[in-house]
N, C-alpha and C. Protein backbone atom coordinates (compact mmCIF):
# COMPACT_ATOMS: atom_id res chain seq x y z
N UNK A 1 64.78 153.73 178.73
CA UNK A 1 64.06 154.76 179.49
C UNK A 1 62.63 154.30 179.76
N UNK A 2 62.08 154.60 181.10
CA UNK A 2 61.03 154.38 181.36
C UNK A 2 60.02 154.98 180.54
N UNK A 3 59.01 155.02 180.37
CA UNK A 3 57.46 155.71 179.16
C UNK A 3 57.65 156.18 180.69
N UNK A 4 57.35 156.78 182.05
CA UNK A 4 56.91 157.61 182.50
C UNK A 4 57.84 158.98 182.38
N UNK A 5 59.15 158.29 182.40
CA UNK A 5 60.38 159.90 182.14
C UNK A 5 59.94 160.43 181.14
N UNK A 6 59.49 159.59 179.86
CA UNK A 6 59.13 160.33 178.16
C UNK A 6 58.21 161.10 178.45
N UNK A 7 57.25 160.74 179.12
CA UNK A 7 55.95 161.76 179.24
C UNK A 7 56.21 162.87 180.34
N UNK A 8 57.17 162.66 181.20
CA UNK A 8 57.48 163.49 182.28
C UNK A 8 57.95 164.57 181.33
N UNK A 9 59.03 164.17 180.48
CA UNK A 9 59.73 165.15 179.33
C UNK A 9 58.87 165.76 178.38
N UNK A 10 58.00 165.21 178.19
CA UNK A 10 56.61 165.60 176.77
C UNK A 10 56.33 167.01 177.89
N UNK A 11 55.73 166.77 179.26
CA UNK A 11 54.95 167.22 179.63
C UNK A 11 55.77 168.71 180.05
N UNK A 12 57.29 168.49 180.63
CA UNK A 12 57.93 169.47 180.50
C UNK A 12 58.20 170.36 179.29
N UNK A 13 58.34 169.70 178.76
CA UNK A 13 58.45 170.15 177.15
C UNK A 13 57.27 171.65 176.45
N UNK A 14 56.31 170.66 176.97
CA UNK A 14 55.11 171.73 176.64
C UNK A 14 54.73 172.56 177.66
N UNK A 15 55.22 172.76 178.84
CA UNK A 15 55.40 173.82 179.85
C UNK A 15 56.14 174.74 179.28
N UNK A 16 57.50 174.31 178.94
CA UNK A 16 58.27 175.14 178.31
C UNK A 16 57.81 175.51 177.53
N UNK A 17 57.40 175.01 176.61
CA UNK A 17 56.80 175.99 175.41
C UNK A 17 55.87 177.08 175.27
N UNK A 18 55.09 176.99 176.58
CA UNK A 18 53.93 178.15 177.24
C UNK A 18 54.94 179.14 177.34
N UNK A 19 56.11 178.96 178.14
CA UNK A 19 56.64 179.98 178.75
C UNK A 19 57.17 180.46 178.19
N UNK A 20 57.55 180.04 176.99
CA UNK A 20 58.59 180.83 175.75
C UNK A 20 57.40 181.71 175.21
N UNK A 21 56.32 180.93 174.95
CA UNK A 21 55.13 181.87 174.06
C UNK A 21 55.12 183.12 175.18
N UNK A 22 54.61 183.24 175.93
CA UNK A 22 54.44 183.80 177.14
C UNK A 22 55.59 184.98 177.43
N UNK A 23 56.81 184.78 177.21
CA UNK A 23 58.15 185.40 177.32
C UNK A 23 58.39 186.23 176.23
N UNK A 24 57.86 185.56 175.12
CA UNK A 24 58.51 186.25 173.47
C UNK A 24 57.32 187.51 173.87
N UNK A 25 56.40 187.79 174.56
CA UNK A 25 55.89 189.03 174.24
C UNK A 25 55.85 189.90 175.19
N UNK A 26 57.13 189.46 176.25
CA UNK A 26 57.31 190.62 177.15
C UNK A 26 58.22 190.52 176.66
N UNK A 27 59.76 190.24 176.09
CA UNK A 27 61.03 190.46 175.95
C UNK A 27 60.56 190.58 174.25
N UNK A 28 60.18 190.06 173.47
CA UNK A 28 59.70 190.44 172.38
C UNK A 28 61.24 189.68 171.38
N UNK A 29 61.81 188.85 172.20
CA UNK A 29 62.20 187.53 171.19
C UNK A 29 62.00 186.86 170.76
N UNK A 30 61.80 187.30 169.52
CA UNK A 30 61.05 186.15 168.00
C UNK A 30 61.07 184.63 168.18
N UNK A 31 61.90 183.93 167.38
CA UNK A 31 62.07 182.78 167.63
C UNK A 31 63.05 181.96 167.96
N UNK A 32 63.32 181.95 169.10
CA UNK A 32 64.53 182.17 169.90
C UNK A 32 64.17 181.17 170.98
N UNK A 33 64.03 179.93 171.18
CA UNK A 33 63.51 179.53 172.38
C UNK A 33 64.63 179.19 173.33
N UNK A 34 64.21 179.42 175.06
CA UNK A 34 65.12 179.15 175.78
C UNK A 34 65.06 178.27 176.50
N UNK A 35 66.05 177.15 176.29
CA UNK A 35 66.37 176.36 177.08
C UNK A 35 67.12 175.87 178.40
């Protein structure tokens, strides 16, 4: 794998993870992340 896909994935990765934080406190699902 290229180092730019890994960081493409890091960088998705931690998008996602905003949006879960972000999500768990309008739907108010604990720790539950969605993939």
């Amino acid at each position: 794998m290229p180092k730019t896909w890994t960081r493409g994935k890091i960088a998705l990765n931690a998008r996602q993870r905003r949006h879960i934080r972000v999500r768990q406190r309008v739907d108010g699902t604990a720790g539950r992340p969605r993939l």
